[in-house]
N, C-alpha and C. Protein backbone atom coordinates (compact mmCIF):
# COMPACT_ATOMS: atom_id res chain seq x y z
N UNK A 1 8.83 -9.59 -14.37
CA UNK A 1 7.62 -10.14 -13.79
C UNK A 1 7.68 -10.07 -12.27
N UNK A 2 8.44 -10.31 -11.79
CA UNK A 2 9.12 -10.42 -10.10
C UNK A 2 8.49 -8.90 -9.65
N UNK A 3 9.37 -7.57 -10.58
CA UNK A 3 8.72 -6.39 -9.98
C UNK A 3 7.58 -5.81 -10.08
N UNK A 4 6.68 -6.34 -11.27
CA UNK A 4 5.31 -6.19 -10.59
C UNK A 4 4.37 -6.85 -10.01
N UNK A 5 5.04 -7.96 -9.42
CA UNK A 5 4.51 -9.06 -8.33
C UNK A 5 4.95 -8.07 -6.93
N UNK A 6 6.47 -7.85 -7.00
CA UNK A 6 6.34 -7.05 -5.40
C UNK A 6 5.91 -5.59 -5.38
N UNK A 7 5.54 -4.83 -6.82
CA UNK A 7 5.03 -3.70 -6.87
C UNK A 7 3.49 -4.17 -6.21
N UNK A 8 2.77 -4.95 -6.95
CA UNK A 8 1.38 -5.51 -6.42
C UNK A 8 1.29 -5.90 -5.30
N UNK A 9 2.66 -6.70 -4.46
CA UNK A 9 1.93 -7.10 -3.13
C UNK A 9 1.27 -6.18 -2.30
N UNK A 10 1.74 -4.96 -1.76
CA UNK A 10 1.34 -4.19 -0.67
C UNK A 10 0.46 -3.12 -1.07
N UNK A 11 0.29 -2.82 -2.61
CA UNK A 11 -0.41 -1.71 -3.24
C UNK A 11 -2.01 -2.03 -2.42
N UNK A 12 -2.66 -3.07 -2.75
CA UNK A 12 -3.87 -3.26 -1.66
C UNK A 12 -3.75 -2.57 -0.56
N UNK A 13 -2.72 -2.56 0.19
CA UNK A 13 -2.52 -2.49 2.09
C UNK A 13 -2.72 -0.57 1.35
N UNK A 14 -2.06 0.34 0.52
CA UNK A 14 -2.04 1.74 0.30
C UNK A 14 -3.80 2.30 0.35
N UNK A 15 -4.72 0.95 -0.50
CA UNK A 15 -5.89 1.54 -0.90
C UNK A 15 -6.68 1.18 0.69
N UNK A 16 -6.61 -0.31 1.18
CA UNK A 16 -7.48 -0.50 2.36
C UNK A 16 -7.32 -0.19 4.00
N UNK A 17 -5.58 0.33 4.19
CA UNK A 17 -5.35 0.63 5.24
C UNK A 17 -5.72 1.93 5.96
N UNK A 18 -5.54 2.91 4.73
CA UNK A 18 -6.39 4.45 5.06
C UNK A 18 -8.27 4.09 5.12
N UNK A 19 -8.74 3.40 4.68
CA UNK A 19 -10.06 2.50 4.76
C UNK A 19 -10.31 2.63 6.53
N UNK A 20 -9.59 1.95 7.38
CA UNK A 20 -9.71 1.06 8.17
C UNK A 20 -9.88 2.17 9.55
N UNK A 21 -9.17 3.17 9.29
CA UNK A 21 -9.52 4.65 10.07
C UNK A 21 -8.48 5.60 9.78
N UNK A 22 -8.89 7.11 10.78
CA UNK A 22 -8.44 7.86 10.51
C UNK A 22 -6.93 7.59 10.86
N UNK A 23 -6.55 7.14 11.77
CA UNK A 23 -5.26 7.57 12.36
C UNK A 23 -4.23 6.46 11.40
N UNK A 24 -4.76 5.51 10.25
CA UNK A 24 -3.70 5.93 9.09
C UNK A 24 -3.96 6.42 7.65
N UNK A 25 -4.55 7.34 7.82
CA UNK A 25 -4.54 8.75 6.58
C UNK A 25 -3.42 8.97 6.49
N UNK A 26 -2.45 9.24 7.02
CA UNK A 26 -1.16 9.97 7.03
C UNK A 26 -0.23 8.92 5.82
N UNK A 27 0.60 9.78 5.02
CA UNK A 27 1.68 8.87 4.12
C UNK A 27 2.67 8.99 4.67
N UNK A 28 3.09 9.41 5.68
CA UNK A 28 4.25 9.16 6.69
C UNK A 28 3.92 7.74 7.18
N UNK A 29 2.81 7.61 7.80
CA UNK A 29 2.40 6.11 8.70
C UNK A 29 2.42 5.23 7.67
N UNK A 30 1.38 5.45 6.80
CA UNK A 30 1.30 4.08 5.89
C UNK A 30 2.82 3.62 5.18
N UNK A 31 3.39 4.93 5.13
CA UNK A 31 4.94 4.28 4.32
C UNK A 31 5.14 3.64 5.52
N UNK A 32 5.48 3.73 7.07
CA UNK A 32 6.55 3.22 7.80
C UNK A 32 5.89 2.07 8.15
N UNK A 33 4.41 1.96 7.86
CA UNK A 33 3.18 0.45 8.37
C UNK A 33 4.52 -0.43 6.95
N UNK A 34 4.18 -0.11 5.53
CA UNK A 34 4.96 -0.56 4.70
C UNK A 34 6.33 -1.31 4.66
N UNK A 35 7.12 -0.42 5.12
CA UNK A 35 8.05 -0.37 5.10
C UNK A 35 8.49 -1.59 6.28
N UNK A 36 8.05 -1.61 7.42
CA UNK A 36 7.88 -2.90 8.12
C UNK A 36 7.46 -4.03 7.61
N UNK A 37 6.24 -4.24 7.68
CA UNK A 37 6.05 -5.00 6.85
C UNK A 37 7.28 -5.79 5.72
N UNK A 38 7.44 -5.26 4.92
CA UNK A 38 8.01 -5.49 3.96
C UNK A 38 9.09 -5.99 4.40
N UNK A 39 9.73 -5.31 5.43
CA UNK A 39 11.53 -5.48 6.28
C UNK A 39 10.97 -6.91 6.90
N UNK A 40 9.85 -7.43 7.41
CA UNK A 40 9.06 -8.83 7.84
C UNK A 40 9.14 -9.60 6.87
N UNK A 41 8.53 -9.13 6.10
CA UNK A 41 8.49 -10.61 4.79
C UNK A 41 10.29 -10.49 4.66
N UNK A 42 10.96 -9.70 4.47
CA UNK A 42 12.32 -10.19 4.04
C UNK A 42 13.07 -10.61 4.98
N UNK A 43 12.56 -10.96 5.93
CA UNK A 43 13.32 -11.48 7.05
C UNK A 43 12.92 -13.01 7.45
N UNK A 44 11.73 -13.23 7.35
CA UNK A 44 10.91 -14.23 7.21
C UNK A 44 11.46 -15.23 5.87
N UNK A 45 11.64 -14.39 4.79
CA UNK A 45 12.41 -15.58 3.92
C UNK A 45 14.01 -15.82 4.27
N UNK A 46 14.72 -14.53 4.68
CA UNK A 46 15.56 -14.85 5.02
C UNK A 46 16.01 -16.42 6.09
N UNK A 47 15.05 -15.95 7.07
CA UNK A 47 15.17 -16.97 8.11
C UNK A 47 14.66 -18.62 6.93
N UNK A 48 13.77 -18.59 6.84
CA UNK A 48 13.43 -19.56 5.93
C UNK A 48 14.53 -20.37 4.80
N UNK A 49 15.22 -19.26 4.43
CA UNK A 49 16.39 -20.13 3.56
C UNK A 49 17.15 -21.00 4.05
N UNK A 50 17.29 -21.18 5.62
CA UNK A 50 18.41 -22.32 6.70
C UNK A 50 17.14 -23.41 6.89
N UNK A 51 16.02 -23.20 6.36
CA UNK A 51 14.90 -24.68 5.94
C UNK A 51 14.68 -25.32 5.18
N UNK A 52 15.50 -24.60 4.08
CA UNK A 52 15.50 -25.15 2.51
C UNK A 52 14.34 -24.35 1.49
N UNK A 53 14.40 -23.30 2.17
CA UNK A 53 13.25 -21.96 1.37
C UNK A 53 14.41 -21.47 0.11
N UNK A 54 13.94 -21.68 -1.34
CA UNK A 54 15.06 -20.71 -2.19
C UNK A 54 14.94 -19.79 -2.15
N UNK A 55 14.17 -18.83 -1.95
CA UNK A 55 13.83 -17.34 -2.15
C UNK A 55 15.15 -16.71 -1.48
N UNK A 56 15.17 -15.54 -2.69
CA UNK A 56 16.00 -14.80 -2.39
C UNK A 56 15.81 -13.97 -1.81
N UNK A 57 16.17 -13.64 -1.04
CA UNK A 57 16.19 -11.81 -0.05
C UNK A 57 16.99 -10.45 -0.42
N UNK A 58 16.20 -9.63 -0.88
CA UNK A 58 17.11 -8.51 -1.79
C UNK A 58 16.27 -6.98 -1.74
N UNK A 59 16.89 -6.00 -0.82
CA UNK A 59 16.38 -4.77 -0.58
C UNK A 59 15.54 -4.20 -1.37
N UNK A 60 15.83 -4.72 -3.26
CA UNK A 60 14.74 -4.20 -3.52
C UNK A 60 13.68 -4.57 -3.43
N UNK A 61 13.11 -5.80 -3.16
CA UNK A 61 12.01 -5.77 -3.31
C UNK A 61 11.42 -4.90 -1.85
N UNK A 62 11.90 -5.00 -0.96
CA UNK A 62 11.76 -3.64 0.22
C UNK A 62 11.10 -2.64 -0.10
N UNK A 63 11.97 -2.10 -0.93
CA UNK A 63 12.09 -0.63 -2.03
C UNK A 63 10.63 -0.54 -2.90
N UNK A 64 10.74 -1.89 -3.71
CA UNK A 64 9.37 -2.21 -4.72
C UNK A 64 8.17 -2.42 -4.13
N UNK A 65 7.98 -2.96 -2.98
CA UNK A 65 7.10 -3.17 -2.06
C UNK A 65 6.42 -2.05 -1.41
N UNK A 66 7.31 -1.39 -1.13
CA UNK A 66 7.04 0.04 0.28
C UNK A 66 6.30 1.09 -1.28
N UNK A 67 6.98 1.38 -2.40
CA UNK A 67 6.56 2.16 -3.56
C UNK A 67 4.89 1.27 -3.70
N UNK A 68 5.15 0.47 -3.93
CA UNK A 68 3.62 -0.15 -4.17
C UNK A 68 2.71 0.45 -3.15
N UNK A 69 2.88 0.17 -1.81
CA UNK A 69 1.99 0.93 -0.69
C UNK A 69 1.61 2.21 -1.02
N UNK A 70 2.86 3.30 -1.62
CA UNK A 70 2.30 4.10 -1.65
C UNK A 70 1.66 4.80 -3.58
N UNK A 71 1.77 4.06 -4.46
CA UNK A 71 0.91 3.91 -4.91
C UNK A 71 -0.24 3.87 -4.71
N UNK A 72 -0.92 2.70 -4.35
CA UNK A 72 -2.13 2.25 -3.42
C UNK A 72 -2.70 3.55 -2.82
N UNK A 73 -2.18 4.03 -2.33
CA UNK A 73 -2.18 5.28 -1.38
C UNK A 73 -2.37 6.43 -2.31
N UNK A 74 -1.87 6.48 -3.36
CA UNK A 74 -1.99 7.19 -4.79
C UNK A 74 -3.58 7.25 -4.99
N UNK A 75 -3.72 6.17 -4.91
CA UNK A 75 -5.28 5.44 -5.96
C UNK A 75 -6.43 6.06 -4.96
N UNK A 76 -6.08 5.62 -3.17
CA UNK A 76 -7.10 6.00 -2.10
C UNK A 76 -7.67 7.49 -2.43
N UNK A 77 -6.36 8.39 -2.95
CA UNK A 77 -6.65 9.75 -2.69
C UNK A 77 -7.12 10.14 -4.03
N UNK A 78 -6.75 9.99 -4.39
CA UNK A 78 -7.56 9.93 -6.02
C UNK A 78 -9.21 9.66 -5.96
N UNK A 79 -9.37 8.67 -5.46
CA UNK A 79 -10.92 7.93 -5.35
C UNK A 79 -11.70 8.75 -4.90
N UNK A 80 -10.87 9.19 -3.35
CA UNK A 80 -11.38 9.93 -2.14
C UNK A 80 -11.92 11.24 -2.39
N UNK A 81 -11.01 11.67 -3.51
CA UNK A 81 -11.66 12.96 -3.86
C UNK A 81 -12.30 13.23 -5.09
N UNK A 82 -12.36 12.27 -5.96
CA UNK A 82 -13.39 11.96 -6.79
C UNK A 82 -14.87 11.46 -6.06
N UNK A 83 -15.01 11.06 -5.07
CA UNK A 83 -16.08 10.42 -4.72
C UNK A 83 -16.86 11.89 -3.62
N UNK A 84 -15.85 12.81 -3.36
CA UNK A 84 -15.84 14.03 -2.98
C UNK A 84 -16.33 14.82 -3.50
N UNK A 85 -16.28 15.40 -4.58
CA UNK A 85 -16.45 15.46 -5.78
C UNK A 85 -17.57 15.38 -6.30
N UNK A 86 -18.13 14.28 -6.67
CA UNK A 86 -19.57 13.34 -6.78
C UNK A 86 -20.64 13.94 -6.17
N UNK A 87 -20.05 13.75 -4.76
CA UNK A 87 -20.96 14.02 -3.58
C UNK A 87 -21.49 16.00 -3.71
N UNK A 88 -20.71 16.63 -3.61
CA UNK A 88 -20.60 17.90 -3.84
C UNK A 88 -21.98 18.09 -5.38
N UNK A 89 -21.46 17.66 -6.20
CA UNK A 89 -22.24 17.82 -6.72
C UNK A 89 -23.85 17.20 -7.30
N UNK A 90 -23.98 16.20 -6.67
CA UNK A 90 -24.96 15.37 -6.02
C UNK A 90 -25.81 16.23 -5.39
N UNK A 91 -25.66 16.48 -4.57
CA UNK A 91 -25.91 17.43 -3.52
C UNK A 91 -26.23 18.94 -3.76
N UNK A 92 -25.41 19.43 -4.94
CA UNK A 92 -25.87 20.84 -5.40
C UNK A 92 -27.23 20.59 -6.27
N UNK A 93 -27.25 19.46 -7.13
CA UNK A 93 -28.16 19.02 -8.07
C UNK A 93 -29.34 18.93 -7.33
N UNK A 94 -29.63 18.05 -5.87
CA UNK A 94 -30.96 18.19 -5.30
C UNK A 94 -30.87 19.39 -4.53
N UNK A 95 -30.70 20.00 -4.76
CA UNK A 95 -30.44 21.54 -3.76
C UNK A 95 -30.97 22.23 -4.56
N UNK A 96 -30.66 22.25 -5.85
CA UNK A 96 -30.60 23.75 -7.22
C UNK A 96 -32.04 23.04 -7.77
């Protein structure tokens, strides 16, 4: 259950961050936007555990997290060119 809680966290950030503009289209950027991120939240609980936070801190979810992004990122391009797609032929239909 744990790994598709941290598979799910960042998969959103894969579909809405290429959304937000061009300059992160790239799956180089969005992995390393990810991949931060993710190295944040595990540092953030880390620090948190000397407050009495139990959470554990453990690379994979890093790993499970950053894969989720680019999933997400899976789904964007998928959509993107289905909706591409659509359009194309939308478009031939009032044309023809």
């Amino acid at each position: 259950m744990n790994t598709f809680g941290n598979l799910a966290l960042l998969l959103p950030l894969g579909i809405l961050l290429p959304l937000a503009g061009e300059r992160f289209r790239g799956l180089k950027r969005l992995l390393l936007i990810a991949l931060c991120l993710s190295v944040s939240i595990e540092t953030i609980q880390f620090v948190m555990r000397f407050f009495g936070n139990p959470r554990a801190v453990d690379i994979d979810d890093v790993i499970i997290n950053t894969v989720g992004a680019c999933l997400g990122y899976g789904v964007f391009k998928v959509f993107k060119k289905l909706l591409g797609q659509s359009r194309e032929v939308s478009s031939y239909n009032q044309n023809g």
